[in-house]
N, C-alpha and C. Protein backbone atom coordinates (compact mmCIF):
# COMPACT_ATOMS: atom_id res chain seq x y z
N UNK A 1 10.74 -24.12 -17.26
CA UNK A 1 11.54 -24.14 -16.06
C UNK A 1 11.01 -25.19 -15.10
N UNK A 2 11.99 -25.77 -14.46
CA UNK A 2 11.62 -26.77 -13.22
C UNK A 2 10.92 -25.85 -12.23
N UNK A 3 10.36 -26.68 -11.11
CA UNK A 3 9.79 -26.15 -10.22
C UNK A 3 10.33 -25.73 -9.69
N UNK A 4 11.97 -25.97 -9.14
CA UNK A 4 12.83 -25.47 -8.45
C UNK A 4 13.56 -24.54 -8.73
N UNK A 5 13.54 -24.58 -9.98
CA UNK A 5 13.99 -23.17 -10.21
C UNK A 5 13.05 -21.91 -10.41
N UNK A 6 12.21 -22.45 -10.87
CA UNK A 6 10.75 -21.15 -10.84
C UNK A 6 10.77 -20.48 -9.17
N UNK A 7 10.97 -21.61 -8.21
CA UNK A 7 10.92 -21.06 -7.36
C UNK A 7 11.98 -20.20 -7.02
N UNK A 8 13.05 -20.91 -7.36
CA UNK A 8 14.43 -19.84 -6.95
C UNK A 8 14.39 -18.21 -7.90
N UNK A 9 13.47 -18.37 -8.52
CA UNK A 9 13.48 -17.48 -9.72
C UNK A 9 12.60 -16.17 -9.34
N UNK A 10 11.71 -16.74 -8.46
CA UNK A 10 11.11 -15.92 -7.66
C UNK A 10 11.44 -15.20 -6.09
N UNK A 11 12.22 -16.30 -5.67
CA UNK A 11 12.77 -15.62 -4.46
C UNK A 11 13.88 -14.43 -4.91
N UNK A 12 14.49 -14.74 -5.76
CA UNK A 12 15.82 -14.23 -6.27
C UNK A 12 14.76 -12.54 -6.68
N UNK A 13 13.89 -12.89 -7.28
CA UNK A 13 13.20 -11.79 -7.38
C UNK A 13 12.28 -11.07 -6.81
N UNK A 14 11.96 -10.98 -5.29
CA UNK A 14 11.51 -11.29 -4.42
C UNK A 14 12.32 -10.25 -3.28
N UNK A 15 13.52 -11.09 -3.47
CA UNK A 15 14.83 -10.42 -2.81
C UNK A 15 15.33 -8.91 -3.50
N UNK A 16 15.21 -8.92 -4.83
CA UNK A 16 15.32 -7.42 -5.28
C UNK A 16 14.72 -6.38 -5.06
N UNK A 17 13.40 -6.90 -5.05
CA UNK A 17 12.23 -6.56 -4.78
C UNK A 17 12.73 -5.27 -3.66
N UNK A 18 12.50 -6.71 -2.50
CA UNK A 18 12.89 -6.06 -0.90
C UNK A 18 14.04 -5.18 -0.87
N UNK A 19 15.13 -5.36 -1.37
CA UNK A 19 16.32 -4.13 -1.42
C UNK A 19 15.75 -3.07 -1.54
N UNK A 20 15.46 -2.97 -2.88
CA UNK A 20 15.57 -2.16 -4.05
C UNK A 20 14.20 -0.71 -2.68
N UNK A 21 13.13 -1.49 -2.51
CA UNK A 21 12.18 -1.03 -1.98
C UNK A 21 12.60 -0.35 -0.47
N UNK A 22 13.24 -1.29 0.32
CA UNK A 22 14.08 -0.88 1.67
C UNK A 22 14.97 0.67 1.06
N UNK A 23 15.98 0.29 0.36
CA UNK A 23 16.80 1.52 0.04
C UNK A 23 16.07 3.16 -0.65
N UNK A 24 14.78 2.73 -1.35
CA UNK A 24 14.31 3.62 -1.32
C UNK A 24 13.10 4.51 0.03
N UNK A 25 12.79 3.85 0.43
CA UNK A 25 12.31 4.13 1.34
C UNK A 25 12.96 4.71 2.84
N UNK A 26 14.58 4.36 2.86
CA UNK A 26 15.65 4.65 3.56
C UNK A 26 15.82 5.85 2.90
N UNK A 27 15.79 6.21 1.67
CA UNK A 27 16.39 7.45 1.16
C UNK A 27 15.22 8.79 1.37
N UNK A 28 14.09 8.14 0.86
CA UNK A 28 12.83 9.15 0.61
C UNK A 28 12.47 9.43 2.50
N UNK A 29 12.18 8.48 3.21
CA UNK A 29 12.19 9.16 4.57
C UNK A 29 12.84 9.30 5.13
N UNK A 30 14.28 9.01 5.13
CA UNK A 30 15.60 9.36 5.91
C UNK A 30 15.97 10.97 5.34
N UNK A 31 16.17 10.89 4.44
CA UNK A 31 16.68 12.03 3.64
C UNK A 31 15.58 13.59 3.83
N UNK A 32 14.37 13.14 3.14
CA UNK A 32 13.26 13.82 3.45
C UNK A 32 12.41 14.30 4.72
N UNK A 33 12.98 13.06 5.72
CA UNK A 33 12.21 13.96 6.88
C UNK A 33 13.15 13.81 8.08
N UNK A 34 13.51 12.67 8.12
CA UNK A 34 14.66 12.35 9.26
C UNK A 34 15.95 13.62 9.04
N UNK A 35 16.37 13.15 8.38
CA UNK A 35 17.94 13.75 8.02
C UNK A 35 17.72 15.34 7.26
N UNK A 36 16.19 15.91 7.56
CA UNK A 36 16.24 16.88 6.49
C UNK A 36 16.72 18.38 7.04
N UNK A 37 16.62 18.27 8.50
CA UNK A 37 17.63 19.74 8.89
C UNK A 37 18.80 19.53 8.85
N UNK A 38 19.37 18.59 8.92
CA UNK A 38 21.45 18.12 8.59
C UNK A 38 21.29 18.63 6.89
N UNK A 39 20.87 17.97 6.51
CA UNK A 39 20.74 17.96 5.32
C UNK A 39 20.61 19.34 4.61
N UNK A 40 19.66 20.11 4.91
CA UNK A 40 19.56 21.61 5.21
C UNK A 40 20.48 22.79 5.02
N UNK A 41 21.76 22.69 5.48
CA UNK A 41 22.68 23.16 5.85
C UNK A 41 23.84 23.19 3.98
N UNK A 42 23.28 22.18 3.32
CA UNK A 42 23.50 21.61 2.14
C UNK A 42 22.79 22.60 0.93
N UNK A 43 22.88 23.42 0.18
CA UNK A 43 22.05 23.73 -1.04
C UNK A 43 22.72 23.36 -2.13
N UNK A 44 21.60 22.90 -2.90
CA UNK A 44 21.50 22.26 -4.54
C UNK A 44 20.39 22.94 -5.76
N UNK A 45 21.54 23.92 -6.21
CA UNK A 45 20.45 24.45 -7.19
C UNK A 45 20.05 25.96 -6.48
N UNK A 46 20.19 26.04 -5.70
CA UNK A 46 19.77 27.20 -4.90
C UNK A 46 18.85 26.92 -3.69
N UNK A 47 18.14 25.92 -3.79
CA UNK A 47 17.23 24.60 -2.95
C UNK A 47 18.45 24.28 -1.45
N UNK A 48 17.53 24.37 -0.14
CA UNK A 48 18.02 23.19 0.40
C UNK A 48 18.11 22.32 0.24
N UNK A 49 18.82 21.35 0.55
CA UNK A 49 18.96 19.39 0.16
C UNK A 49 17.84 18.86 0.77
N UNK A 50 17.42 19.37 1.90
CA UNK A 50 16.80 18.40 2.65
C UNK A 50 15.23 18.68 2.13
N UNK A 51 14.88 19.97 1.76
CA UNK A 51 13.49 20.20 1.05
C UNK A 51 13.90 19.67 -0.47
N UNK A 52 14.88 19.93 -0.92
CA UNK A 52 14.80 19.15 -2.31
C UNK A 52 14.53 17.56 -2.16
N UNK A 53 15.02 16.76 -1.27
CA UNK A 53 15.20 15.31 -1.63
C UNK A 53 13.55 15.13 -1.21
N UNK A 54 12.65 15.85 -0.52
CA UNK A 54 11.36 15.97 0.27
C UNK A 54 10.59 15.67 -1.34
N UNK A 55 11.09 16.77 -1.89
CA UNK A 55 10.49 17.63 -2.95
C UNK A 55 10.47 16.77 -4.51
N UNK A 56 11.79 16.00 -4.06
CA UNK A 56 12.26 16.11 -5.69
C UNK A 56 12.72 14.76 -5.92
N UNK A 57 13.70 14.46 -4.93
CA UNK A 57 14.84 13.71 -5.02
C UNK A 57 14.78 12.03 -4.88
N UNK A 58 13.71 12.15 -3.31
CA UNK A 58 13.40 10.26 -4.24
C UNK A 58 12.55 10.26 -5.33
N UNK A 59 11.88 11.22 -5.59
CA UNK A 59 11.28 10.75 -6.86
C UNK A 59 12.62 9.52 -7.95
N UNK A 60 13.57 11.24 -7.82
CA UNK A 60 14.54 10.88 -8.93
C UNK A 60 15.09 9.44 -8.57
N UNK A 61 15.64 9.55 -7.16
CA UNK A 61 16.03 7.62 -6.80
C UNK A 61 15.10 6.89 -7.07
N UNK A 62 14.10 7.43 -7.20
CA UNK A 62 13.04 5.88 -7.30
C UNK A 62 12.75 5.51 -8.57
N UNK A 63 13.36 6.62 -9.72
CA UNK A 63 13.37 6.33 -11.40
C UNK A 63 14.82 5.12 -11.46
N UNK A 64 16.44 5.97 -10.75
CA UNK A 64 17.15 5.46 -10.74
C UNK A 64 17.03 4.02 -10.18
N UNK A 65 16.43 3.25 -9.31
CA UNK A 65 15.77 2.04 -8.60
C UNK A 65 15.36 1.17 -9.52
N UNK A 66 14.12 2.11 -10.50
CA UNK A 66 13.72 1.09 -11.46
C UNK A 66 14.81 0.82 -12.59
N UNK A 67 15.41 1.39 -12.69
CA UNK A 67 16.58 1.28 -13.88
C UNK A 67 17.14 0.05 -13.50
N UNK A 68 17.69 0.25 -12.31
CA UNK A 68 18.43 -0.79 -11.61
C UNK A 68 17.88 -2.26 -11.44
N UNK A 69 16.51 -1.79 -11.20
CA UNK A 69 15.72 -3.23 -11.32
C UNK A 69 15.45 -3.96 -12.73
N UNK A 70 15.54 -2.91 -13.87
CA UNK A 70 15.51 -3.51 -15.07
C UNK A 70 17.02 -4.18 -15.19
N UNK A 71 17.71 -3.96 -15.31
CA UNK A 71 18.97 -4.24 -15.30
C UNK A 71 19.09 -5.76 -14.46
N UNK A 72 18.78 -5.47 -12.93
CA UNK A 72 19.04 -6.74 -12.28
C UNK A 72 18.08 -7.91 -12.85
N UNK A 73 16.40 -7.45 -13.32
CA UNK A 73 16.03 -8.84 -14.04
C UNK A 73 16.19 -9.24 -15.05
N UNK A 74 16.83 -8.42 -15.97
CA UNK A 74 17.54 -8.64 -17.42
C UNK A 74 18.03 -9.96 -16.90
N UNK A 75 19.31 -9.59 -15.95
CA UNK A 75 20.84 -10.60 -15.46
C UNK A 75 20.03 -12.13 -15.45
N UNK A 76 18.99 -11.79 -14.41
CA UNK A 76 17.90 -12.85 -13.72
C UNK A 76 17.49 -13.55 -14.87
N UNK A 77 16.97 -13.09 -15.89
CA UNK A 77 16.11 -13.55 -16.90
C UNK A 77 16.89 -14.53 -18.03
N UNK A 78 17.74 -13.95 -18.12
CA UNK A 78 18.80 -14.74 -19.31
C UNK A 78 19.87 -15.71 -17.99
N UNK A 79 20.02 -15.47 -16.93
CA UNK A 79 20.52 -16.74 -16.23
C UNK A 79 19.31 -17.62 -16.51
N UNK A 80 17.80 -17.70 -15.86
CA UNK A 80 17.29 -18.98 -16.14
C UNK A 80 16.27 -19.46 -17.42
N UNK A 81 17.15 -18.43 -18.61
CA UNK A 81 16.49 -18.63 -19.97
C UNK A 81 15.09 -18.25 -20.28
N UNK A 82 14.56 -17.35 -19.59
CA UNK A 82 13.33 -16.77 -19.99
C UNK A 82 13.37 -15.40 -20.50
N UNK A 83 14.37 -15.00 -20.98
CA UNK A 83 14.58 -14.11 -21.42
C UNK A 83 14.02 -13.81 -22.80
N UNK A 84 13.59 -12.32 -23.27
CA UNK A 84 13.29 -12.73 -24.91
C UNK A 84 14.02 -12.66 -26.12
């Protein structure tokens, strides 16, 4: 790869990075501590929502996150041919 694209290759990944990390962190403390008496009012499983997502639930987004991130550097990887 050129330099310019190594670099773009990294920002581009860089930038997922930051989403991917923002949205979970929006979910796990919004959900979990912010939003968790609204949330409350909600049961899943027999669980409140707001102690489940505390409890349980970004875990689970943060499996779903990495999925997503495999997926988005797959796309990344075979756009600038470093793919295997």
């Amino acid at each position: 790869m050129e330099k310019n694209d190594l670099r773009q290759y990294w920002h581009t990944n860089l930038k997922y990075l930051a989403i991917l990390l923002t949205i979970w962190f929006v979910v796990s403390y919004g959900a979990g501590i912010l939003w968790a008496d609204t949330l409350n009012n909600i049961r899943l499983g027999g669980f409140k929502l707001g102690f489940w997502f505390a409890q349980q639930g970004s875990i689970y987004f943060f499996v779903v996150l990495i999925y997503v991130y495999v997926l988005l550097m797959n796309r990344l990887d075979r756009k600038y041919g470093v793919d295997d």
